[in-house]
Protein backbone atom coordinates (compact mmCIF):
# COMPACT_ATOMS: atom_id res chain seq x y z
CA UNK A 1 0.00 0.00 0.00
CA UNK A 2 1.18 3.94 -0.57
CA UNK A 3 0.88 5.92 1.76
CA UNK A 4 0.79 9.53 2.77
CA UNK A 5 2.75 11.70 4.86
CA UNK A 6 1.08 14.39 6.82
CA UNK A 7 3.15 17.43 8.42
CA UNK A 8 2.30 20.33 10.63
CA UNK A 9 5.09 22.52 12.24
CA UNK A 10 5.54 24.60 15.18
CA UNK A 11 8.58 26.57 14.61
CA UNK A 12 9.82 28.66 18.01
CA UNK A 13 11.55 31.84 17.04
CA UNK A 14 13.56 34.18 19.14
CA UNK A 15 13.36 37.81 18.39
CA UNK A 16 16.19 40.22 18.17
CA UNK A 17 15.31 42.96 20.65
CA UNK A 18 17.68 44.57 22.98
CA UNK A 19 15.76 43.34 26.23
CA UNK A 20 13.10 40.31 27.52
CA UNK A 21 8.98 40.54 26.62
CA UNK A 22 8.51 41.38 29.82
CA UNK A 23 10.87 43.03 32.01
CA UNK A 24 14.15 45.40 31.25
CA UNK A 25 17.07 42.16 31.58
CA UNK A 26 19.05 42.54 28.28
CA UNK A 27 18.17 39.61 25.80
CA UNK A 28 19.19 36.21 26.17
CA UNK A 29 22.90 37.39 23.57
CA UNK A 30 23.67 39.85 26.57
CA UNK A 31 24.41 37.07 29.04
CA UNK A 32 28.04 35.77 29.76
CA UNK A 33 27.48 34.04 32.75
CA UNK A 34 25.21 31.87 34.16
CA UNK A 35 21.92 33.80 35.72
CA UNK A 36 23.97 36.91 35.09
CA UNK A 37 20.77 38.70 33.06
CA UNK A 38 18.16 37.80 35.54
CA UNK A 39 15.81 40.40 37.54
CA UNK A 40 13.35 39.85 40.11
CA UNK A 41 10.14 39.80 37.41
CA UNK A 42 11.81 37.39 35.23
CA UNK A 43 12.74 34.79 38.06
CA UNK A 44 9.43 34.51 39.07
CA UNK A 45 9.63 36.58 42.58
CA UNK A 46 6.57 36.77 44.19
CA UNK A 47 4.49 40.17 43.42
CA UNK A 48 6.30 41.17 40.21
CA UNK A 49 4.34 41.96 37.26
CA UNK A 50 5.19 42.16 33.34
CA UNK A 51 5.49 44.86 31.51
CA UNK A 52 5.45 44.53 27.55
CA UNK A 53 7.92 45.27 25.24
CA UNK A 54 6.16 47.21 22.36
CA UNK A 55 8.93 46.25 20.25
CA UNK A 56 8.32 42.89 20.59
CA UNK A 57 4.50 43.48 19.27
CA UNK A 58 6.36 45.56 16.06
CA UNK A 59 8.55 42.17 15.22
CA UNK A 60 5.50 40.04 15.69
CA UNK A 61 3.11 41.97 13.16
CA UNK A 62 6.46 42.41 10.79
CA UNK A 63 6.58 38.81 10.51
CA UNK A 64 2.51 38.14 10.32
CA UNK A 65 2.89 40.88 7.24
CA UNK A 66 5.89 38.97 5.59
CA UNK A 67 4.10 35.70 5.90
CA UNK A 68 0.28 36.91 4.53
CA UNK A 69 -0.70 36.92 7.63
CA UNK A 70 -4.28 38.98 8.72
CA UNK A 71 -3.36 41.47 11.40
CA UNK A 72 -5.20 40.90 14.71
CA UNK A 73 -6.10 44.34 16.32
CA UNK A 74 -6.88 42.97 19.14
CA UNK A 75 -4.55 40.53 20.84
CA UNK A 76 -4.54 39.25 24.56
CA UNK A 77 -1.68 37.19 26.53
CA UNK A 78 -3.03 34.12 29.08
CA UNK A 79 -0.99 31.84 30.81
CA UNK A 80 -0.17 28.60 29.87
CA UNK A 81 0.24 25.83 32.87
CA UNK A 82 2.30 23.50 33.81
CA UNK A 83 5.66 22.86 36.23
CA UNK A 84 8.93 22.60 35.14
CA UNK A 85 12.10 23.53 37.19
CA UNK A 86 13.28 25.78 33.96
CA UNK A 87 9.81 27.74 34.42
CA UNK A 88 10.03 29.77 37.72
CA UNK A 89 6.54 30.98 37.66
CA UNK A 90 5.31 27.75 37.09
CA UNK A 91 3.05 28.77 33.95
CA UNK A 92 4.46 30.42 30.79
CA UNK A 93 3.24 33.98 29.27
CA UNK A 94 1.88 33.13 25.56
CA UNK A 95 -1.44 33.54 23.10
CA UNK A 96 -4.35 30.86 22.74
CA UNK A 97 -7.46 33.48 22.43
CA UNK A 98 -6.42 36.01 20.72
CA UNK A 99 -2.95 35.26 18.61
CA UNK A 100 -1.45 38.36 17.12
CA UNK A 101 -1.68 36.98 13.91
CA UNK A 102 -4.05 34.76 12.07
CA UNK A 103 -4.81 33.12 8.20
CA UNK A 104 -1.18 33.17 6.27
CA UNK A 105 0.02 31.82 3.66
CA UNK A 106 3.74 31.12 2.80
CA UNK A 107 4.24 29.23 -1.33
CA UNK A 108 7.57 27.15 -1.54
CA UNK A 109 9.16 25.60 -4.79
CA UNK A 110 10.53 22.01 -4.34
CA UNK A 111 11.40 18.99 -6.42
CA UNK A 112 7.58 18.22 -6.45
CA UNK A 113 6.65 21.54 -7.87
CA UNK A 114 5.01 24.61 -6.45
CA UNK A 115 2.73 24.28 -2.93
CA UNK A 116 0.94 26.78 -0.53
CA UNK A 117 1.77 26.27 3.49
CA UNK A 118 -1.29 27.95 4.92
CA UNK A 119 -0.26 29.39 8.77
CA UNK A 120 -2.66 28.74 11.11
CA UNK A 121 -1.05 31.47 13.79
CA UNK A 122 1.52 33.14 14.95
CA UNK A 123 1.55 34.45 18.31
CA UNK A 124 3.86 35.86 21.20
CA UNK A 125 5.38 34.05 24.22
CA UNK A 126 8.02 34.16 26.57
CA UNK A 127 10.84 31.63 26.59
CA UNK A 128 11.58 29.10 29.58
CA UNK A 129 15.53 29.06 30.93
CA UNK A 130 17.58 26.14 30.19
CA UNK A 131 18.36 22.70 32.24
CA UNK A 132 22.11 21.91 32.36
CA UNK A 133 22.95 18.53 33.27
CA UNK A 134 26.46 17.40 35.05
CA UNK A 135 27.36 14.42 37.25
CA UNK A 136 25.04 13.89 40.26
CA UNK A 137 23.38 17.64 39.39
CA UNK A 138 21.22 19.42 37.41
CA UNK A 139 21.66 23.12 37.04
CA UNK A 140 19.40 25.95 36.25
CA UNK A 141 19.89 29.17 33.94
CA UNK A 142 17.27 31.47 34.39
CA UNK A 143 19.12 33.85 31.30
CA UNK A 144 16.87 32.70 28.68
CA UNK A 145 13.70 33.16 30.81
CA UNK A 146 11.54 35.77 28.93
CA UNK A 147 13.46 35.79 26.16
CA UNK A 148 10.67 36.75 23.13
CA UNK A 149 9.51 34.28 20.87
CA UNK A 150 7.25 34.22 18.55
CA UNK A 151 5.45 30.55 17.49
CA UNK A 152 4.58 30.04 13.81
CA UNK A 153 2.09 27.55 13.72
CA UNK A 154 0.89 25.65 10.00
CA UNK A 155 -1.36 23.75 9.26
CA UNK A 156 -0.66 20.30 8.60
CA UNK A 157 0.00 20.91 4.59
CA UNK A 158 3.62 19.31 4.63
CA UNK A 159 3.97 15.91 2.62
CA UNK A 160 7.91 15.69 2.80
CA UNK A 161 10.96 16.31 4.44
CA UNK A 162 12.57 18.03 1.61
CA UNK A 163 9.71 20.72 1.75
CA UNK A 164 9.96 21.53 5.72
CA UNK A 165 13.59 22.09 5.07
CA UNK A 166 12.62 24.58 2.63
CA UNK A 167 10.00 26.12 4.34
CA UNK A 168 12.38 27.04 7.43
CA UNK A 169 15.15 27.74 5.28
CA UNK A 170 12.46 30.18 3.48
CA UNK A 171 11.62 31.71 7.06
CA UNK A 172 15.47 31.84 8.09
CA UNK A 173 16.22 33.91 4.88
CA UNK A 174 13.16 36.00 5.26
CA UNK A 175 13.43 36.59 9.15
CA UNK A 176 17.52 37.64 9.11
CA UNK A 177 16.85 39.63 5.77
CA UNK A 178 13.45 41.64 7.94
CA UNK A 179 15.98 41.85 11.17
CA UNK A 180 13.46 40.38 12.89
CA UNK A 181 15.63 37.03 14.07
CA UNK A 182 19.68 36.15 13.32
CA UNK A 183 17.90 32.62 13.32
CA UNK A 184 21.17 31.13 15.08
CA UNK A 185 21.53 28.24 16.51
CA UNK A 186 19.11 27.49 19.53
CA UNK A 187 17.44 30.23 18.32
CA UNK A 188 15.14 28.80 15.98
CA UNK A 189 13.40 25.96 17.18
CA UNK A 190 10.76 23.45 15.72
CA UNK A 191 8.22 20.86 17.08
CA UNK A 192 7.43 18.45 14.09
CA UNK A 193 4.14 17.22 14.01
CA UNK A 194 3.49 13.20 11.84
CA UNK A 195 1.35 11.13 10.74
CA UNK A 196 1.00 9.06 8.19
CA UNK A 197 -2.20 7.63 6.57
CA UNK A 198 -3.05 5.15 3.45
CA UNK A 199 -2.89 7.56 0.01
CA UNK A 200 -5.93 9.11 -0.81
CA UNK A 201 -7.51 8.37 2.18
CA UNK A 202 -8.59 12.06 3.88
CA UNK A 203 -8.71 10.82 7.56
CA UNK A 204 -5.66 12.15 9.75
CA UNK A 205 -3.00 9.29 10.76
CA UNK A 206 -2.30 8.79 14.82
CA UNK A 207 -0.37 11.81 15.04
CA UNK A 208 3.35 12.41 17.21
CA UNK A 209 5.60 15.33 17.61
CA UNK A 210 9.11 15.16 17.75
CA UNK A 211 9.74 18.14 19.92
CA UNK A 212 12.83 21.26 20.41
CA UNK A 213 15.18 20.65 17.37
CA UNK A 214 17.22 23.12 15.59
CA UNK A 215 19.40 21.77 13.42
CA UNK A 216 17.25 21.28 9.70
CA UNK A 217 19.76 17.86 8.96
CA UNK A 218 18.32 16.51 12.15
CA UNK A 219 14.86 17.63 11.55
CA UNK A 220 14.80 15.55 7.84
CA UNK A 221 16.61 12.71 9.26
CA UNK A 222 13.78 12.55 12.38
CA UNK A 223 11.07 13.10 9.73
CA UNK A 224 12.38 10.23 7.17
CA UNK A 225 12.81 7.79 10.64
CA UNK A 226 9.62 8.63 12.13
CA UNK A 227 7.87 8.22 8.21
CA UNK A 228 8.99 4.63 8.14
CA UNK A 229 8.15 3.64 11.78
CA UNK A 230 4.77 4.76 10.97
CA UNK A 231 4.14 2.45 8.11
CA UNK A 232 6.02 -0.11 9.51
CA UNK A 233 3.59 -0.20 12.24
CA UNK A 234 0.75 -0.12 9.46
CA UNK A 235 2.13 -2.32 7.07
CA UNK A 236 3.24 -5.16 9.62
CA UNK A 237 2.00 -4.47 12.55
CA UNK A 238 5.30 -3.67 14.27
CA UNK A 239 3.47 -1.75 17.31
CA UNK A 240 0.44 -0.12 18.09
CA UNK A 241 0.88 3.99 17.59
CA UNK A 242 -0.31 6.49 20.13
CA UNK A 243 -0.14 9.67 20.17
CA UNK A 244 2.73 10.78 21.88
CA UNK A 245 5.67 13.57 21.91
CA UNK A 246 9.12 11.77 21.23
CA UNK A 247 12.50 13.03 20.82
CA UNK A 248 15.31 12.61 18.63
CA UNK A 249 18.31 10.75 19.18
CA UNK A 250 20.65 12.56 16.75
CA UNK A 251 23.61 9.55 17.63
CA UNK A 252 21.12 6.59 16.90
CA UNK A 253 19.24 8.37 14.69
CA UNK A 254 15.80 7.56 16.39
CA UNK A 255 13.25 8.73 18.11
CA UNK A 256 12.25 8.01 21.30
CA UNK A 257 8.71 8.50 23.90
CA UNK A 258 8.83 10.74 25.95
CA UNK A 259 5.76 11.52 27.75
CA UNK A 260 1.80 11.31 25.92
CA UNK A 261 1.00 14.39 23.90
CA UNK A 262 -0.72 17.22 26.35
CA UNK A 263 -3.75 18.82 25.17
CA UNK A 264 -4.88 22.42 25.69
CA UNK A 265 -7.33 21.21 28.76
CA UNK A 266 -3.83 19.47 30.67
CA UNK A 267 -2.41 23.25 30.72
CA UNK A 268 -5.35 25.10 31.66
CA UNK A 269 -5.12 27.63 30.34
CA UNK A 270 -6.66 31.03 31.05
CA UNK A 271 -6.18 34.62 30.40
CA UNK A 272 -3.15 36.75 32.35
CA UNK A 273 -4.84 39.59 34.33
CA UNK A 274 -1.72 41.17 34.80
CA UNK A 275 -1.73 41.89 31.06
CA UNK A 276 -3.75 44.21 29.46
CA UNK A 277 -5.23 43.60 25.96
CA UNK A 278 -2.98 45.14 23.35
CA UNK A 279 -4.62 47.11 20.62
CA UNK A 280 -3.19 47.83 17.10
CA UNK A 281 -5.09 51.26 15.67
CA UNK A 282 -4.20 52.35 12.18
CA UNK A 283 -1.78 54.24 12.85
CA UNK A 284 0.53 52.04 14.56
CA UNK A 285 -0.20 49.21 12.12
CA UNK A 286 0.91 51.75 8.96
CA UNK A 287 4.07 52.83 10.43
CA UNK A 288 4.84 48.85 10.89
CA UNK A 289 3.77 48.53 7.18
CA UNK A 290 5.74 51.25 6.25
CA UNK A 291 8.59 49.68 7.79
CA UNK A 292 8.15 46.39 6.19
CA UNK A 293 11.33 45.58 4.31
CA UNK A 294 10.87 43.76 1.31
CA UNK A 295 10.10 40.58 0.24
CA UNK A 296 12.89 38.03 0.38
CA UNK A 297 12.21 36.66 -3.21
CA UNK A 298 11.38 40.44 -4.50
CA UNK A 299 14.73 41.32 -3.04
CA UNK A 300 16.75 38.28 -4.61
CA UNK A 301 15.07 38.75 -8.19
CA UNK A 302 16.43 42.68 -7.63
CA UNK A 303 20.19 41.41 -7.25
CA UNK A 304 19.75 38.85 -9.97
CA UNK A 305 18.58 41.87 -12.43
CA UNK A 306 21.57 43.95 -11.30
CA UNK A 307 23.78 40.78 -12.31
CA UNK A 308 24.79 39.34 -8.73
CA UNK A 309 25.32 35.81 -9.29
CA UNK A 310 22.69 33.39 -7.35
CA UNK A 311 25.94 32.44 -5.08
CA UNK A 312 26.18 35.94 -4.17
CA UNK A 313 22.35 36.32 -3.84
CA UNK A 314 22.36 33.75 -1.11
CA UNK A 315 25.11 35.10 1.07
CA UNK A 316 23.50 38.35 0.98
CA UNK A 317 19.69 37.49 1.76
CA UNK A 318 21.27 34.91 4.39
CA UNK A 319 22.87 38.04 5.94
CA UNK A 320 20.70 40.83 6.94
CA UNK A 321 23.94 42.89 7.95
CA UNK A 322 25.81 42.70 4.48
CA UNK A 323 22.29 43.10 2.41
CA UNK A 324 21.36 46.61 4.12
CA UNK A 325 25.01 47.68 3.84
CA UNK A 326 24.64 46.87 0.04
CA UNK A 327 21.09 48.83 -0.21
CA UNK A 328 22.66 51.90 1.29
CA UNK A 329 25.50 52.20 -1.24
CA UNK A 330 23.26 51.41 -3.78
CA UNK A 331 20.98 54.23 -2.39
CA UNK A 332 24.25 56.62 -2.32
CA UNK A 333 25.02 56.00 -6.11
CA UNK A 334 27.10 53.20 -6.06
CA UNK A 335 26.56 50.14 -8.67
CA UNK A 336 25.11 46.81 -7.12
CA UNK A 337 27.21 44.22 -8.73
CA UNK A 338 30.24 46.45 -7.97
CA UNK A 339 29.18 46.81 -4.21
CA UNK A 340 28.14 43.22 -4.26
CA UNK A 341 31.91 42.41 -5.05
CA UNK A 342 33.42 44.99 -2.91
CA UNK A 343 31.67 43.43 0.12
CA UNK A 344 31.67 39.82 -0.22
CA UNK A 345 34.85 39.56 -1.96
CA UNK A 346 37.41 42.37 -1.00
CA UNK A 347 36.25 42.67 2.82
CA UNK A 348 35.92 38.99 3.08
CA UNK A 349 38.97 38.74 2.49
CA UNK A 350 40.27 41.00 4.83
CA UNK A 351 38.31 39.75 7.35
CA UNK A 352 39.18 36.12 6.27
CA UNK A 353 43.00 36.92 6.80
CA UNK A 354 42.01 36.99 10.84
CA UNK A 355 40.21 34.07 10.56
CA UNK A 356 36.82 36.40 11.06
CA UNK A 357 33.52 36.60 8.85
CA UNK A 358 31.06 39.00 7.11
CA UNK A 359 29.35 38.58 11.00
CA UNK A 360 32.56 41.01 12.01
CA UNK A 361 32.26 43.44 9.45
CA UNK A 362 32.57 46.97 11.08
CA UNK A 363 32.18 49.86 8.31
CA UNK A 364 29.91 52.39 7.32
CA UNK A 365 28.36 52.29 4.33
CA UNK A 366 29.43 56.07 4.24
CA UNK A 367 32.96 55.02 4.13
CA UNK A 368 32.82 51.98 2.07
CA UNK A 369 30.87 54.56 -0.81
CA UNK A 370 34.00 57.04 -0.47
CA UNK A 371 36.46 54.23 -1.25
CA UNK A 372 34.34 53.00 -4.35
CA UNK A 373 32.97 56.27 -5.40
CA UNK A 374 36.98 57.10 -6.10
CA UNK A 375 38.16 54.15 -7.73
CA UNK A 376 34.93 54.68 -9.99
CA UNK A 377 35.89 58.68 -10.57
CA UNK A 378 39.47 57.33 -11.33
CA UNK A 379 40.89 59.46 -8.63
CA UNK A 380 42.57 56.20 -7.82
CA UNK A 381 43.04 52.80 -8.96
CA UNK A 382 41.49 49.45 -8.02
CA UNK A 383 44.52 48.26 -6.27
CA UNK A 384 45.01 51.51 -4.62
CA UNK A 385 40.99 51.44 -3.52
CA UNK A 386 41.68 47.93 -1.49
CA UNK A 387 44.69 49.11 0.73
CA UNK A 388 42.21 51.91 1.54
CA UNK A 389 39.95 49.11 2.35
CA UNK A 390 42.25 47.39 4.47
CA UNK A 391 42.85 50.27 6.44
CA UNK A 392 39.29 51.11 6.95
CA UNK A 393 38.38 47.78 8.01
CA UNK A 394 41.07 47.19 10.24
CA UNK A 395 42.01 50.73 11.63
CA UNK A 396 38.78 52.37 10.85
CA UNK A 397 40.05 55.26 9.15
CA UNK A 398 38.69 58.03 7.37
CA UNK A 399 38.86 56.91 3.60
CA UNK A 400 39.69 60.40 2.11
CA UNK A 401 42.14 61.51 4.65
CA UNK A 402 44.25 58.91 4.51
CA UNK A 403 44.28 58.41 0.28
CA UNK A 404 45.89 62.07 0.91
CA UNK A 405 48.67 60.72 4.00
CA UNK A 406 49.03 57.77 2.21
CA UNK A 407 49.95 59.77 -1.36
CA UNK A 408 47.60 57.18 -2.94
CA UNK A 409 45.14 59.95 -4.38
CA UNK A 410 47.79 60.87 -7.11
CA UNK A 411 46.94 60.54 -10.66
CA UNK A 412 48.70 58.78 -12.86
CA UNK A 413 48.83 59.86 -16.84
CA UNK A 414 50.20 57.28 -19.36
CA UNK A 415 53.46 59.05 -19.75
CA UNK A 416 54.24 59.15 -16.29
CA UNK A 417 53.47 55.67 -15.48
CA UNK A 418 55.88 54.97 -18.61
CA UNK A 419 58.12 56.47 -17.24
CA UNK A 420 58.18 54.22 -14.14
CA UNK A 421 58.05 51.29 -16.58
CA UNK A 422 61.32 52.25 -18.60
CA UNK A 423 62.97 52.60 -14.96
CA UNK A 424 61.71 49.40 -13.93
CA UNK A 425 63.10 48.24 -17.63
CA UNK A 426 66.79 49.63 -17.27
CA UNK A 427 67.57 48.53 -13.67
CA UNK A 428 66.39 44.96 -14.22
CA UNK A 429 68.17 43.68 -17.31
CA UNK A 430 68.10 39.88 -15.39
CA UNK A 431 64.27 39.99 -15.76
CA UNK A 432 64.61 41.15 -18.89
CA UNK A 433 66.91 38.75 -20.58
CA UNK A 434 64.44 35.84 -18.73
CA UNK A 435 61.39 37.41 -20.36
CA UNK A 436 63.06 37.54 -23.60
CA UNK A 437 64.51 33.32 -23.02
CA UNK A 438 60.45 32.51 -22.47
CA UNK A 439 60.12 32.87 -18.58
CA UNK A 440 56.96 34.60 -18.30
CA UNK A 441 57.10 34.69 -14.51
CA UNK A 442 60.06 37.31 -15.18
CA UNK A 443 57.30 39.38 -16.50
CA UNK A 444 55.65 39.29 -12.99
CA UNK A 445 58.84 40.77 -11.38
CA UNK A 446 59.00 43.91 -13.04
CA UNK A 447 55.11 44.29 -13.05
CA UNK A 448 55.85 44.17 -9.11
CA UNK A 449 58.78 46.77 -9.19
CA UNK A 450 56.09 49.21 -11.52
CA UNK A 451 53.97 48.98 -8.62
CA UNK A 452 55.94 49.32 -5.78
CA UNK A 453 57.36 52.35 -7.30
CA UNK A 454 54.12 53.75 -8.01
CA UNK A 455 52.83 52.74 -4.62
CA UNK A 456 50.26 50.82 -5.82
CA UNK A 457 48.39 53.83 -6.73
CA UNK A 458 49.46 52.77 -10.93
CA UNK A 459 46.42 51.04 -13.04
CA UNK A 460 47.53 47.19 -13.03
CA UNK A 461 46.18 47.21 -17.04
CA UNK A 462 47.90 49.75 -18.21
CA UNK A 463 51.24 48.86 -16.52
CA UNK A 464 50.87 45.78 -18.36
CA UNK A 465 50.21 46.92 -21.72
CA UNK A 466 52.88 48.82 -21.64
CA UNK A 467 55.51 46.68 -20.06
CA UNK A 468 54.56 44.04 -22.75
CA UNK A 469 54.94 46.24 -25.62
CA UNK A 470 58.15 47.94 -24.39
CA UNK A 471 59.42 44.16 -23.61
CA UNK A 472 58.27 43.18 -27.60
């Protein structure tokens, strides 16, 4: 028999705001310590109430507008039940009533062709600390405690690994390009809800959830094992399902029970009186809308028009850092492939020489526009325009000024850079007589003594030309 697979995903995602939902502790990337960001309100000390974050609300309707989503107006917080020793207050701060954000839509492109992921919800909540396990002890870290999240929920329109990988791929590149989530590491999480049922057939499988991964190799690897338990129990009769949350074993490769699957009645939920109902008027929702950056794929199409290669397309909708720097040269003049190469190539390679990434970039697109906007007046040359670099990146100089210390902002004519080339010519007669015998690295060697003469500030191309023709 063929059968189906059915999907639904709950993907956890932490917001980048400079403080907690609820209280003024910096946000869980301030920490260095253990319990070192922690405040009375957000340890769960008796009498201490929340008080929202309205940036948090801003992020949340940001994403509900990049993912189709209606806009609630009206949106109420209720508490969530349950004890865990990572949960201080003993019930957690989310949405069930009134989610901020109802009805989207999200279409992805796989293998199988073209589908629609409809979103059920997405809605705010605070984050729980974090267990830490050692010898005869078990330690608690209340940093993460309040952290904002927001929960995108879908509805169960999934049919195969390949396409939740692309779906949260799709929200990674859309929630670092909006600056609404860096989307690292523990900080984009996802319960995976499966079944499976007979193909065709339009009754819903016994359904599990594979609960708290991050890493999208060991979400497909827990979908494909969890796929074939599931019709291995149908098929042969291998064991009886139940519904159930599990977790995955990423040594083993298997999942495992953990507890039955809870349903809204085991939390009890009810609504947090210490909250009071947010609501969105027009003009609050407009300036979010007019803040809305743009659409991921609208964005990448725009790069692949100005000639960026896909390759570079990726890095820079990946990286919501790098892509705004490239907008705002763009916006000053500057030509997009150019910029495009100026960033990922000549920076990353500075950086890459300290073993750092485009992550530790530090320059403003101010300064990075001076250094191309004179290499493309021809005030300088190309070679000239990357020791500037250099010593913006590294030193953080002004651009202009030091092009003046340096000497590099002198310009060149043909017959005074052929003038350097006959030196170069006359006071290297070995490199000449190799050129001349067929060495062609000899030519290299009094390129290099052109250019150290000339400071680098010379154009490589017409250095060449010349040399080669004198040489001939």
């Amino acid at each position: 028999m063929n059968y189906e697979l059915v999907i639904g995903l709950e993907t956890h995602v932490e917001l980048s705001t400079e403080s907690k939902i609820f209280c003024s502790c910096g946000g869980h990337s301030a920490a260095k310590e253990p319990n070192d960001c922690v405040c009375p309100a957000c340890s769960g000390m008796p009498g201490m109430l929340p008080v929202m974050n309205k940036h948090v609300v801003e992020l949340a309707v940001t994403a509900g507008l990049m993912l189709n989503c209606d806009i609630n107006r009206y949106t109420t917080f209720d508490k969530k039940n349950y004890y865990y020793p990572d949960l201080p207050c003993a019930y957690q701060i989310t949405q069930l009533n009134h989610p901020i954000c109802t009805n989207g839509c999200v279409n992805l492109k796989t293998s199988a062709g073209a589908r629609d992921i409809r979103i059920k919800q997405i809605h705010m909540e605070e984050d729980a600390g974090k267990l830490v396990h050692g010898g005869k002890y078990s330690y608690v870290d209340f940093n993460r405690t309040s952290v904002p999240l927001i929960e995108i929920v879908t509805q169960p329109d999934f049919r195969s690994a390949e396409e939740v990988v692309t779906y949260l791929n799709k929200l990674k590149s859309m929630f670092r390009s909006g600056g609404i989530s860096e989307c690292e590491e523990g900080a984009m999480r996802c319960d995976v809800n499966i079944s499976v049922r007979p193909e065709g057939s339009e009754e819903f499988g016994v359904r599990t959830e594979i609960k708290n991964m991050s890493s999208f190799e060991a979400i497909e690897k827990a979908i494909r094992y969890e796929a074939q338990r599931h019709m291995d129990a149908l098929e042969f009769d291998t064991e009886e399902l139940v519904q159930e949350t599990r977790r995955f074993d990423d040594a083993s490769g298997k999942t495992f029970a953990m507890r039955n699957k809870e349903t809204e009645a085991d939390y009890r939920y009810f609504p947090d009186a210490n909250l009071m109902p947010i609501i969105i008027d027009d003009e609050w929702l407009e300036k979010i809308k007019a803040n809305k950056p743009a659409a991921v794929d609208e964005k990448a199409e725009d790069y692949r028009l100005a000639g960026i290669s896909d390759k570079e397309i990726d890095m820079l909708i990946s990286n919501n850092k790098i892509s705004k720097l490239l907008d705002d040269i763009v916006a000053m003049g500057a030509n997009a492939k150019d910029g495009a190469a100026w960033i990922l190539t000549d920076c990353a390679g500075i950086l890459r020489k300290d073993g750092k990434t485009l992550n530790d970039l530090v320059i403003t697109a101010e300064k990075l526009y001076a250094v191309i906007k004179m290499v493309d007046n021809g005030d300088i040359s190309r070679n000239a325009g990357k020791k500037i670099l250099i010593a913006v990146v590294e030193q953080g100089v002004d651009p202009v000024t030091y092009c003046k210390e340096q000497g590099l902002d002198k310009k060149f004519d043909v017959s005074a850079i052929e003038a350097v080339v006959d030196k170069a010519i006359a006071e290297n007669p070995q490199s000449v007589e190799d050129f001349k015998n067929g060495k062609v690295k000899a030519l290299q060697a009094l390129f290099g003594a052109c250019m150290k003469e000339l400071k680098g500030a010379g154009d490589p191309a017409v250095i060449k030309t010349l040399l080669e023709a004198k040489l001939k």
